[in-house]
PDB file of N, CA and C in Angstrom:
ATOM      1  N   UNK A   1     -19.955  25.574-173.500  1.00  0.00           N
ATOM      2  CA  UNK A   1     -20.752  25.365-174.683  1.00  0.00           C
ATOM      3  C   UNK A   1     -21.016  23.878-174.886  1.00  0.00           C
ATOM      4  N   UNK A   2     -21.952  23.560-175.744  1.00  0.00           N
ATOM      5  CA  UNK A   2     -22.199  21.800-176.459  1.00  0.00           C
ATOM      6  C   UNK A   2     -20.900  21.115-176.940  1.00  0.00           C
ATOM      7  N   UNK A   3     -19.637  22.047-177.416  1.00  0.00           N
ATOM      8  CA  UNK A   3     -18.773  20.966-177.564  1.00  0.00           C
ATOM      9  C   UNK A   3     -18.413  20.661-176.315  1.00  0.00           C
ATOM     10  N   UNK A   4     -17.809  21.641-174.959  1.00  0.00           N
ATOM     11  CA  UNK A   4     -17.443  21.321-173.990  1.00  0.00           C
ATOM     12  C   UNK A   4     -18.202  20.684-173.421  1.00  0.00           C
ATOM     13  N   UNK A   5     -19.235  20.095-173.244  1.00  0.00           N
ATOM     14  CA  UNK A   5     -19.976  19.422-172.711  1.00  0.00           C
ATOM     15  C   UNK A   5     -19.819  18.250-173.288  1.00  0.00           C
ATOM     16  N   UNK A   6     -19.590  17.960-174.215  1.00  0.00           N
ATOM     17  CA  UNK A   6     -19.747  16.436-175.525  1.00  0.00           C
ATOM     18  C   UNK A   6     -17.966  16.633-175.462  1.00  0.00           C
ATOM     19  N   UNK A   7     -17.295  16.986-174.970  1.00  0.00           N
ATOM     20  CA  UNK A   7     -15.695  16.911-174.835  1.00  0.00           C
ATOM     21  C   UNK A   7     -15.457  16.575-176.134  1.00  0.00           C
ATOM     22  N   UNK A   8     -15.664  17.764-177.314  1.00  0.00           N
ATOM     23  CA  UNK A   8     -15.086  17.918-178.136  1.00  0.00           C
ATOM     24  C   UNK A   8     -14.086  18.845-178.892  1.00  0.00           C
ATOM     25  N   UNK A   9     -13.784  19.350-177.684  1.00  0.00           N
ATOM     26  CA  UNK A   9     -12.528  20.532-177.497  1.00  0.00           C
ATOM     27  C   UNK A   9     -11.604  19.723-178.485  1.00  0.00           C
ATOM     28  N   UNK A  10     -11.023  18.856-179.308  1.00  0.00           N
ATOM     29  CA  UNK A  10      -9.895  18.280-179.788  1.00  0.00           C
ATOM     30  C   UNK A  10      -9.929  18.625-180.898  1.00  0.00           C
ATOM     31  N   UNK A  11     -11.541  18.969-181.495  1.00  0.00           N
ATOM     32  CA  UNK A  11     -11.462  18.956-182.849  1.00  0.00           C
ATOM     33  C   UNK A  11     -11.281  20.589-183.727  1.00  0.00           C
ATOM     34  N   UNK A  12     -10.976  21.717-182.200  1.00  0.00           N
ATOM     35  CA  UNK A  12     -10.174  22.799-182.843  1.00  0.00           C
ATOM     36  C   UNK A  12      -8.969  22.725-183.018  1.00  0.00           C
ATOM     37  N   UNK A  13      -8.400  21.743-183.152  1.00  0.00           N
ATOM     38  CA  UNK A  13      -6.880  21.358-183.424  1.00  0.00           C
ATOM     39  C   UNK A  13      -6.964  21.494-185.194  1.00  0.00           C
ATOM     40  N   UNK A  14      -7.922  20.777-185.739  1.00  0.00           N
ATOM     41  CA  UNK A  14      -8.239  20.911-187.081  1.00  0.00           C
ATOM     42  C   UNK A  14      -8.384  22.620-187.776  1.00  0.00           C
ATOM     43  N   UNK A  15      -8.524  22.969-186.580  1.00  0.00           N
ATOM     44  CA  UNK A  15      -9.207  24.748-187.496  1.00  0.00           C
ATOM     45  C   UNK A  15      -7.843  25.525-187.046  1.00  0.00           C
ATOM     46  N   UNK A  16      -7.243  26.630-188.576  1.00  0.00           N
ATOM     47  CA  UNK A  16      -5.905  27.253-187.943  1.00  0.00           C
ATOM     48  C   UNK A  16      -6.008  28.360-187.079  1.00  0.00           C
ATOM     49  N   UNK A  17      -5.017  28.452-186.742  1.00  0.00           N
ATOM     50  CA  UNK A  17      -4.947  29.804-185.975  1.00  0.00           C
ATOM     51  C   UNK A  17      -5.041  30.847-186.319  1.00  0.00           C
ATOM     52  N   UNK A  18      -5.124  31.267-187.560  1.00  0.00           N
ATOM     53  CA  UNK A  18      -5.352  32.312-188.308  1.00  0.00           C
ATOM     54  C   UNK A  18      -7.145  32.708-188.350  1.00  0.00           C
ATOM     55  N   UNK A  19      -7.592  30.963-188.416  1.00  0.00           N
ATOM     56  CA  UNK A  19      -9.212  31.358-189.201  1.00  0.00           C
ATOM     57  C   UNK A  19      -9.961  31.689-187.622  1.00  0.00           C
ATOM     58  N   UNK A  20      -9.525  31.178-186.052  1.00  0.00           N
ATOM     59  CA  UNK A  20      -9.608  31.338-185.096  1.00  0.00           C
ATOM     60  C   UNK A  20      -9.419  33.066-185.162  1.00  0.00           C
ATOM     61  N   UNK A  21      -8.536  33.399-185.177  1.00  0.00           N
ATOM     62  CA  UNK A  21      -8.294  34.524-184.876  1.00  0.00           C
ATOM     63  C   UNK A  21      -9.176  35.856-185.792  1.00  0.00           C
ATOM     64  N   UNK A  22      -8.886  35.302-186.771  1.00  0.00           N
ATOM     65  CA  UNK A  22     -10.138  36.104-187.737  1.00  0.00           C
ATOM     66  C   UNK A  22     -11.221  36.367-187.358  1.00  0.00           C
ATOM     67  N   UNK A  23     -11.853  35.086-186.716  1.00  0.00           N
ATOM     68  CA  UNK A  23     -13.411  34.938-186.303  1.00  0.00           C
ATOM     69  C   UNK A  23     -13.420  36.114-185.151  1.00  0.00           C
ATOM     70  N   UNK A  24     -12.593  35.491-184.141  1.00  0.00           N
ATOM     71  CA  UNK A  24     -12.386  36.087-182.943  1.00  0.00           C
ATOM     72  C   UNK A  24     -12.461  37.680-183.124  1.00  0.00           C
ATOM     73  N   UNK A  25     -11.732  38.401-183.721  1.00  0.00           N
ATOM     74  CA  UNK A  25     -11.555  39.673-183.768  1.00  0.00           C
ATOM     75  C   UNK A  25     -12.532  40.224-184.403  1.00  0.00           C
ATOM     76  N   UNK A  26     -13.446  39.213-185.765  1.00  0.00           N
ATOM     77  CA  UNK A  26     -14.357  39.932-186.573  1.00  0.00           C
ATOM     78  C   UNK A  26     -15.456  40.073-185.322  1.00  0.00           C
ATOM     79  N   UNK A  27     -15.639  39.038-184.477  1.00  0.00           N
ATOM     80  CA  UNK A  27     -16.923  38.888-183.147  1.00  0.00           C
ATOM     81  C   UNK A  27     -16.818  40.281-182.798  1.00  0.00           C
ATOM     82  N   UNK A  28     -15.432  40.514-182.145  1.00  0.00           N
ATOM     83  CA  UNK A  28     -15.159  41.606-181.002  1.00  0.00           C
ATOM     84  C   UNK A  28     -15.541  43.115-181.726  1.00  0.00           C
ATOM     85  N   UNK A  29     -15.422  43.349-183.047  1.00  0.00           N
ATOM     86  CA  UNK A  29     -15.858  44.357-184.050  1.00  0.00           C
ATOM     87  C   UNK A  29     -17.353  44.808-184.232  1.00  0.00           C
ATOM     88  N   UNK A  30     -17.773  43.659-184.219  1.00  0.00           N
ATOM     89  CA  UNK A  30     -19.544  43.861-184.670  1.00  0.00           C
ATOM     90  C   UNK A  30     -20.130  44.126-183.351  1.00  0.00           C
ATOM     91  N   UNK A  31     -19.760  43.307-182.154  1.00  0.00           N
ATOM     92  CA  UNK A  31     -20.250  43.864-181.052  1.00  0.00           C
ATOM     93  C   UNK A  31     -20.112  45.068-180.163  1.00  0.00           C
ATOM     94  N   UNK A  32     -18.671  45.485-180.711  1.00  0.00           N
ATOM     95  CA  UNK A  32     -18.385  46.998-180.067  1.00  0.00           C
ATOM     96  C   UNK A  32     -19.094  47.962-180.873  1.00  0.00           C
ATOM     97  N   UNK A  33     -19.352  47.855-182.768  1.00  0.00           N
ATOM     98  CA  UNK A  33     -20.351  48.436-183.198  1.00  0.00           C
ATOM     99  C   UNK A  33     -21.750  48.552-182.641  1.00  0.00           C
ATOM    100  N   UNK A  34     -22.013  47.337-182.326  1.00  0.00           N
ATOM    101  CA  UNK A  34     -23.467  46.955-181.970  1.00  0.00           C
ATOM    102  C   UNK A  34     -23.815  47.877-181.055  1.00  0.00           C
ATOM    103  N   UNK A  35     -23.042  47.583-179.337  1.00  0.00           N
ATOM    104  CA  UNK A  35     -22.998  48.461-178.406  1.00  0.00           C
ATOM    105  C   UNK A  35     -22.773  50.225-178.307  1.00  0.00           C
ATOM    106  N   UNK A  36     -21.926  49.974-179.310  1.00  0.00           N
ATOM    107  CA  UNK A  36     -21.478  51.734-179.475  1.00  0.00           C
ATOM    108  C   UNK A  36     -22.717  52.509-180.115  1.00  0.00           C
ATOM    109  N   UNK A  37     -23.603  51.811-181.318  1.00  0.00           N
ATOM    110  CA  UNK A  37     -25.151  52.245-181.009  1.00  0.00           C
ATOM    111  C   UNK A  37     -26.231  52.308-180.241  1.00  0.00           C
ATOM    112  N   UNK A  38     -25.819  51.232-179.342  1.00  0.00           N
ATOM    113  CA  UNK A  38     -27.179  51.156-178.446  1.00  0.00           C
ATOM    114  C   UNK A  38     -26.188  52.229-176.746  1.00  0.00           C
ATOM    115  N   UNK A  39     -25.198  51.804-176.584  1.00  0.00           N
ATOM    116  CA  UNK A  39     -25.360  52.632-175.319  1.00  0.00           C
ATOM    117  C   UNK A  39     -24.339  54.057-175.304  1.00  0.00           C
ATOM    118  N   UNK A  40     -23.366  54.201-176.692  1.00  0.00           N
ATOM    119  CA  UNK A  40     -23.013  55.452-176.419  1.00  0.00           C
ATOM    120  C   UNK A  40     -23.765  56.742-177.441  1.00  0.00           C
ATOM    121  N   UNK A  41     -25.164  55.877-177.543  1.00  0.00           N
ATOM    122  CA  UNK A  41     -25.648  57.233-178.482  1.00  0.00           C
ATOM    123  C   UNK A  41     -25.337  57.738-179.598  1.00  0.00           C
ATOM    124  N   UNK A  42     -24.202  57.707-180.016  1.00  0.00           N
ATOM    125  CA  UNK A  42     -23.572  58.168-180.544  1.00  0.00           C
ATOM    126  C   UNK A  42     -24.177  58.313-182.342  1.00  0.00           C
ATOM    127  N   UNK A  43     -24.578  57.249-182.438  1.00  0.00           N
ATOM    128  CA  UNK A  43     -25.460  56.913-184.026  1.00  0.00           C
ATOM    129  C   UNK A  43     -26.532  57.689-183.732  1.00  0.00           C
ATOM    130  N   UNK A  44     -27.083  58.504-184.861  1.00  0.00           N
ATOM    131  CA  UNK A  44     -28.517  58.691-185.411  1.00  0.00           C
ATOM    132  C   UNK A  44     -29.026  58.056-186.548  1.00  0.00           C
ATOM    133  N   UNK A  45     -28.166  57.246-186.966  1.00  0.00           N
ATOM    134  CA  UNK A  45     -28.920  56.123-188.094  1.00  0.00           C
ATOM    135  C   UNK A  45     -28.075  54.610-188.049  1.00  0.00           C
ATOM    136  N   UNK A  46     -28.905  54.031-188.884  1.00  0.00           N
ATOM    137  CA  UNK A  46     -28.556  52.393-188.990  1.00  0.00           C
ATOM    138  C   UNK A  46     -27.107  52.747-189.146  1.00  0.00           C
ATOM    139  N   UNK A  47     -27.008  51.566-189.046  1.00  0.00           N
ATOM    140  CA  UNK A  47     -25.266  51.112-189.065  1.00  0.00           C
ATOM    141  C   UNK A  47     -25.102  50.579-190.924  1.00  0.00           C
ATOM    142  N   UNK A  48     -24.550  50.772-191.200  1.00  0.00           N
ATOM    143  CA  UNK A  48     -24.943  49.783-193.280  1.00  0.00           C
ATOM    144  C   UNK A  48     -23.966  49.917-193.239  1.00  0.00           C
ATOM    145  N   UNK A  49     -23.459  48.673-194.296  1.00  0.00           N
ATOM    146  CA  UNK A  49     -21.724  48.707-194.677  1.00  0.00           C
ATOM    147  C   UNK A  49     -21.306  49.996-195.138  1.00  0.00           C
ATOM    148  N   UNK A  50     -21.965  51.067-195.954  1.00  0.00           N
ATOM    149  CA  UNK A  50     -21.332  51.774-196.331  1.00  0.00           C
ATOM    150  C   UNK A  50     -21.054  52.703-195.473  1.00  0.00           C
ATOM    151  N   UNK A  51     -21.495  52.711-194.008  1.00  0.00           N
ATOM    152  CA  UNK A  51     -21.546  53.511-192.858  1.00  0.00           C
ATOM    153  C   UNK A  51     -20.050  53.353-192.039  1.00  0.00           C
ATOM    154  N   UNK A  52     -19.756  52.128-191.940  1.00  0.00           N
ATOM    155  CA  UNK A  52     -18.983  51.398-191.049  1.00  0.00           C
ATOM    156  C   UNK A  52     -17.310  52.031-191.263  1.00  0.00           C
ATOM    157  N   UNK A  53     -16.875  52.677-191.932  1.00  0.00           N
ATOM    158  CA  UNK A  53     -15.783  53.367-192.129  1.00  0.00           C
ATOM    159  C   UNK A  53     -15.995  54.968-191.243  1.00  0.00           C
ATOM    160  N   UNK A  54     -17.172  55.524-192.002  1.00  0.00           N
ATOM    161  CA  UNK A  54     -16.893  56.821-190.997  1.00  0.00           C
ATOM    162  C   UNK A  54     -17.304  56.697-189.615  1.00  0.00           C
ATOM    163  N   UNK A  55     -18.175  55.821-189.228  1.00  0.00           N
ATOM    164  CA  UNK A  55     -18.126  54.656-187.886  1.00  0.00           C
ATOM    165  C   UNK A  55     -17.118  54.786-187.008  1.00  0.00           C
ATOM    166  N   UNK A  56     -16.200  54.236-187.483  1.00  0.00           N
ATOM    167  CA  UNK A  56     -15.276  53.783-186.843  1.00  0.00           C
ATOM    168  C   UNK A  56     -14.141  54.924-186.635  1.00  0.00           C
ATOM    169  N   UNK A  57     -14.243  55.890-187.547  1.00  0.00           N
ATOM    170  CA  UNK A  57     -13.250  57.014-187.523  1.00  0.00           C
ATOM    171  C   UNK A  57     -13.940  58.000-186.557  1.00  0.00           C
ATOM    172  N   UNK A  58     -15.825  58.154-186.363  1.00  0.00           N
ATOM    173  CA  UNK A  58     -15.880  58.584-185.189  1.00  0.00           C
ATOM    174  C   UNK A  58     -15.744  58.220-183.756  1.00  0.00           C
ATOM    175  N   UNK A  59     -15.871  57.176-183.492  1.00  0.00           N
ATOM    176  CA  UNK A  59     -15.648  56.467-182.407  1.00  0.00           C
ATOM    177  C   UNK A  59     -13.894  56.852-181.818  1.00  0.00           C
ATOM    178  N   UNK A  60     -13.075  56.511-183.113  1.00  0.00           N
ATOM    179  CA  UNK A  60     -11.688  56.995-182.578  1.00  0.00           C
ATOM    180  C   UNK A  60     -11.736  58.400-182.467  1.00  0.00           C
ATOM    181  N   UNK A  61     -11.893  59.170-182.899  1.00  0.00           N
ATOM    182  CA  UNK A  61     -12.103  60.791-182.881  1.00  0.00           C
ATOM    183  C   UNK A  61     -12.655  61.039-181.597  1.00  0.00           C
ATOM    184  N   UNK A  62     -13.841  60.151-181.247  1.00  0.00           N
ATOM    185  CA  UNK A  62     -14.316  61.057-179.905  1.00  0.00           C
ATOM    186  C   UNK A  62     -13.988  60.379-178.995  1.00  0.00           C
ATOM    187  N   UNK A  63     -13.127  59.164-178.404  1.00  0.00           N
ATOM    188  CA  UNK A  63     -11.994  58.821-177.951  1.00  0.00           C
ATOM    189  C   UNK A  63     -11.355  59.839-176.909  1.00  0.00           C
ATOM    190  N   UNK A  64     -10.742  60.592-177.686  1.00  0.00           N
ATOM    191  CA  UNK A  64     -10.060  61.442-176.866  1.00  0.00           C
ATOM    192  C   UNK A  64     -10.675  62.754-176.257  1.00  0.00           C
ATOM    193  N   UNK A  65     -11.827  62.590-176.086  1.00  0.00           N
ATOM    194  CA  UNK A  65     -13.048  63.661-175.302  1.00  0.00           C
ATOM    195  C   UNK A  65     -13.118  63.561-174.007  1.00  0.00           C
TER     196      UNK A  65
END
């Protein structure tokens, strides 16, 4: 990325490990949503916050198929 390039890797020393990790896991969430609409079919409608609970309880449910 532009920091690694501008060798500014030092200045995540400033950000905690917590708000890192937050980010990190919230990324890995929205994109397995994202994907789980576009390539397992699985959706017949938008994704909306108020969606995103029974979402996620189908995805684990059909899991074990």
């Amino acid at each position: 990325s532009i920091m690694g390039l501008l060798r500014l890797g030092w200045l995540i020393r400033f950000i905690s490990h917590s708000v890192i990790s937050g980010f990190t896991t919230a990324s890995a969430i929205v994109i397995a949503l994202s994907q789980a609409n576009i390539s397992w079919d699985i959706l017949s409608y938008e994704v909306r916050s108020s969606k995103i609970i029974p979402l996620i309880k189908s995805i684990i449910s059909g899991a074990d198929k």
